[in-house]
Each structure stands twice: as C-alpha cells, then as structure tokens.
PDB file of N, CA and C in Angstrom:
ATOM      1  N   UNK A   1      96.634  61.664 114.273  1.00  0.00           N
ATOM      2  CA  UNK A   1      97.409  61.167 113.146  1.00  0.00           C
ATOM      3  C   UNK A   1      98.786  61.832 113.158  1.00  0.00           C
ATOM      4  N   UNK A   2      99.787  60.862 113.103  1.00  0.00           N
ATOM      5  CA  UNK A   2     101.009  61.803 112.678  1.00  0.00           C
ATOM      6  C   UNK A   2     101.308  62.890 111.876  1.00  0.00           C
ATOM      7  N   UNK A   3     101.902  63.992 111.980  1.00  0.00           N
ATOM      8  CA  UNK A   3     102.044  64.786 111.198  1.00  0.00           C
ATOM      9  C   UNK A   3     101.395  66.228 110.830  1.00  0.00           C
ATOM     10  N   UNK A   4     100.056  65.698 111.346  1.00  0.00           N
ATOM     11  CA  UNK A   4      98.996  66.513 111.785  1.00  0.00           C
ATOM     12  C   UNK A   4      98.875  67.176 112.784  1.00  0.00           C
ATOM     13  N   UNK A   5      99.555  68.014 113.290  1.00  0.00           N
ATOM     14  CA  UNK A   5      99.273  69.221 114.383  1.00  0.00           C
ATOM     15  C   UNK A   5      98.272  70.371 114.567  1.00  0.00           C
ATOM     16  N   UNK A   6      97.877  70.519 115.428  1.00  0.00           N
ATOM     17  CA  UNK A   6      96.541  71.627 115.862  1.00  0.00           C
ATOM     18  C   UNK A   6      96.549  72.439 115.014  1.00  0.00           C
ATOM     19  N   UNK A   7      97.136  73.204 114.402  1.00  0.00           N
ATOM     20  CA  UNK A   7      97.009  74.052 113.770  1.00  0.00           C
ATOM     21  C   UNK A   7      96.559  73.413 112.131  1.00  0.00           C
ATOM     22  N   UNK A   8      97.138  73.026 111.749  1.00  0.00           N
ATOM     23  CA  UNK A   8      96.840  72.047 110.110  1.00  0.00           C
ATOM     24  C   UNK A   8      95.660  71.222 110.740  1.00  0.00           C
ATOM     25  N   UNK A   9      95.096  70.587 111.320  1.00  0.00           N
ATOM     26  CA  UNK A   9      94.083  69.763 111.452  1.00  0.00           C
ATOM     27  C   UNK A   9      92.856  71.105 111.963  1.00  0.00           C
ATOM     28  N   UNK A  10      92.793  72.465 112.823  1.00  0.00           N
ATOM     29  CA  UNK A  10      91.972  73.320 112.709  1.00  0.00           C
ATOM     30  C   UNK A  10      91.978  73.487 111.060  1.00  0.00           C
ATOM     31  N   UNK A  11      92.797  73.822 110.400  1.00  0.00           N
ATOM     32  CA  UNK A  11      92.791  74.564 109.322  1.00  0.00           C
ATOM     33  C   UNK A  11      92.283  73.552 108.026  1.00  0.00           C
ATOM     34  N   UNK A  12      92.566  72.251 108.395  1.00  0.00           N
ATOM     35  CA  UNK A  12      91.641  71.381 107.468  1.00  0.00           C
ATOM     36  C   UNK A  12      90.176  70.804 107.401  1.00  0.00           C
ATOM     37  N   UNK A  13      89.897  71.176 109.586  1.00  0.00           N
ATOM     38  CA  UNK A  13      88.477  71.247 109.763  1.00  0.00           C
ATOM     39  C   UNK A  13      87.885  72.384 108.980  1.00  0.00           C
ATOM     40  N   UNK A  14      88.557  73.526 109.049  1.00  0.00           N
ATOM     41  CA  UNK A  14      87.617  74.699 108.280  1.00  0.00           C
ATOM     42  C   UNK A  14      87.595  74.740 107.206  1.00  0.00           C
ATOM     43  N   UNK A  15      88.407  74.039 105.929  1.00  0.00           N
ATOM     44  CA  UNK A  15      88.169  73.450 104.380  1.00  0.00           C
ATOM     45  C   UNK A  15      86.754  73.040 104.316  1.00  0.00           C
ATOM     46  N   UNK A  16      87.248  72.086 105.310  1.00  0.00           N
ATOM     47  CA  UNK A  16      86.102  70.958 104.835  1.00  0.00           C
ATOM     48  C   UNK A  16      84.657  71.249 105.543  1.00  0.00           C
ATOM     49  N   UNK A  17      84.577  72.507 106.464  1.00  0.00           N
ATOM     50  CA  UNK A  17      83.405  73.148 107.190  1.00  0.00           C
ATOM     51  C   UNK A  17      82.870  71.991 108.042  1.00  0.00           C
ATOM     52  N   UNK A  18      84.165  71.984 108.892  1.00  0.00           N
ATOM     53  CA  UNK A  18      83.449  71.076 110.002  1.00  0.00           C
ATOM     54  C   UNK A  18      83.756  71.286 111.375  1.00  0.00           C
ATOM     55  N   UNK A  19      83.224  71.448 112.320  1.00  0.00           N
ATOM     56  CA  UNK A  19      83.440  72.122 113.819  1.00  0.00           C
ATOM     57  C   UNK A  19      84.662  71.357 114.362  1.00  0.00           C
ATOM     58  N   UNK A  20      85.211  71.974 115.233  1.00  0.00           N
ATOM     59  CA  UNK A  20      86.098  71.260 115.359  1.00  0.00           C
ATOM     60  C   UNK A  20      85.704  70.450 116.951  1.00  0.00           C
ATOM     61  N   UNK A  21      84.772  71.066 117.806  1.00  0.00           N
ATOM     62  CA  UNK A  21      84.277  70.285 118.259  1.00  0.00           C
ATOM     63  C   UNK A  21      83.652  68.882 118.696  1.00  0.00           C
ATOM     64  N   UNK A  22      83.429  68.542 116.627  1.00  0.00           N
ATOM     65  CA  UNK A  22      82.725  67.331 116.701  1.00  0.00           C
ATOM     66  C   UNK A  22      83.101  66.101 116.219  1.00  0.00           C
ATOM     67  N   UNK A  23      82.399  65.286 116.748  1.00  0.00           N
ATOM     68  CA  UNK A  23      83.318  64.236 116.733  1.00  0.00           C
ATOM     69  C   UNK A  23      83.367  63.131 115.665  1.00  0.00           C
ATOM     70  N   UNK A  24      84.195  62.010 115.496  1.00  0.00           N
ATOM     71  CA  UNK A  24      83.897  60.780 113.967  1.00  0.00           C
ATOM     72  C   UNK A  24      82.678  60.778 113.603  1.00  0.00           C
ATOM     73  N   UNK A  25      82.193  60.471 114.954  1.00  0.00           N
ATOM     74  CA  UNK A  25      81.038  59.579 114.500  1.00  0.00           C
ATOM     75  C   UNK A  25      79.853  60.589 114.898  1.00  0.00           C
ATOM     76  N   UNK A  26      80.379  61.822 115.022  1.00  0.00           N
ATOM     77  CA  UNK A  26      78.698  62.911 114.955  1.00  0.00           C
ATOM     78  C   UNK A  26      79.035  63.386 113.457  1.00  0.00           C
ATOM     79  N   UNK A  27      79.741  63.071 112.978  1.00  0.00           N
ATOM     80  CA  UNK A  27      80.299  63.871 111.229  1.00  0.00           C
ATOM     81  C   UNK A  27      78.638  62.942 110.219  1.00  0.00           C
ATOM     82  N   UNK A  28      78.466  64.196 109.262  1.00  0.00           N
ATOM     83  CA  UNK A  28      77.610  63.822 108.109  1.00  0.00           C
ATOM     84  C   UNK A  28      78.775  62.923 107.591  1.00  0.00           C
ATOM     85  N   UNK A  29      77.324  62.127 106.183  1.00  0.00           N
ATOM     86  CA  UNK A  29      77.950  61.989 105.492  1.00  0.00           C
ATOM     87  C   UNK A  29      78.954  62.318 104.784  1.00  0.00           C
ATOM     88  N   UNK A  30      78.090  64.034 104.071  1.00  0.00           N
ATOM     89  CA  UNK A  30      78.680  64.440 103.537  1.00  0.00           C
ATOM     90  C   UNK A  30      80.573  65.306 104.009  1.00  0.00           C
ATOM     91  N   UNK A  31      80.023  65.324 105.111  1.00  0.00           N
ATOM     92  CA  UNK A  31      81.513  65.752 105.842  1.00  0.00           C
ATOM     93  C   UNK A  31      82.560  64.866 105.967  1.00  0.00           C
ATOM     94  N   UNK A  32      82.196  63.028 106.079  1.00  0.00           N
ATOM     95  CA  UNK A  32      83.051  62.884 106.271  1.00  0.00           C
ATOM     96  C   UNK A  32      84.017  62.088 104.554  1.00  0.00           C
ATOM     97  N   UNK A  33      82.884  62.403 103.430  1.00  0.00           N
ATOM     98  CA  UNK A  33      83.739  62.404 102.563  1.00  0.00           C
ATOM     99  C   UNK A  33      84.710  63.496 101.629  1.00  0.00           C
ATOM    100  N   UNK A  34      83.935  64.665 102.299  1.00  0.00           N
ATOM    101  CA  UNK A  34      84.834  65.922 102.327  1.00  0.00           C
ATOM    102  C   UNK A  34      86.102  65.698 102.714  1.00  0.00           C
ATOM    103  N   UNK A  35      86.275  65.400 104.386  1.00  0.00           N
ATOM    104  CA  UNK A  35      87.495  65.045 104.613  1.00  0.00           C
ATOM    105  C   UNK A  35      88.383  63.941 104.301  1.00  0.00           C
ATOM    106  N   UNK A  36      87.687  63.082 104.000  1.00  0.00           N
ATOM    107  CA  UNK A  36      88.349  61.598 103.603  1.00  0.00           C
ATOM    108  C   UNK A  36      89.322  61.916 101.991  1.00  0.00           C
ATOM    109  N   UNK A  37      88.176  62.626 101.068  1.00  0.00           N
ATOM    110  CA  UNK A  37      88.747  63.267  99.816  1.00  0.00           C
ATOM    111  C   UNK A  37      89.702  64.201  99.723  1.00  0.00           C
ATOM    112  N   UNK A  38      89.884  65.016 100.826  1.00  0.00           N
ATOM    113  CA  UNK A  38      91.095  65.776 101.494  1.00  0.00           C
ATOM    114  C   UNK A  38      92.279  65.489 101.893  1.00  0.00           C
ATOM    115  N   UNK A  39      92.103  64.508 102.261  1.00  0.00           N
ATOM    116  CA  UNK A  39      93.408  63.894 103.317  1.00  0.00           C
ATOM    117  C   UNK A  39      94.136  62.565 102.260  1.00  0.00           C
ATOM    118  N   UNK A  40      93.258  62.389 101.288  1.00  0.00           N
ATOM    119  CA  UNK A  40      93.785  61.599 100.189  1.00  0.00           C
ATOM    120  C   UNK A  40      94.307  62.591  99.342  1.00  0.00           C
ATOM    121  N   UNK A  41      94.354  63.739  99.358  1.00  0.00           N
ATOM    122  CA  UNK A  41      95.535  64.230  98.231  1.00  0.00           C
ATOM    123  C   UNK A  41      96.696  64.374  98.736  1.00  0.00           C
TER     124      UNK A  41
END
C-alpha cells in the first residue's frame, strides 16, 4: 500500500499482534478486523 513503509507496517503488525510473516489469507478473523479497524482511522 502506498505510504506504508517497513517500518510503520512492522509497527502496525505488532498493534494489531500479528506476525509479520503471515500472510492475508492465513490471518484470523479476529486479526483481520483488528487491522481493517486500524487502518480505517
């Protein structure tokens, strides 16, 4: 995503407690409305 560089996208995986390893579509539910609710503010 634009705007989003390695460092801010590590640092928003670890908000939202999610590896950064993994991938869309290995994400929980609950993870991926963690991040979805994140990235909307």
């Amino acid at each position: 995503m634009p705007k989003y560089g390695r460092v801010k996208v590590n640092r928003i995986l670890n908000v939202c407690r999610i590896s950064p390893s993994k991938t869309i579509g290995g994400l929980s539910q609950r993870q991926r409305n963690e991040l979805v609710s994140y990235l909307r503010r």
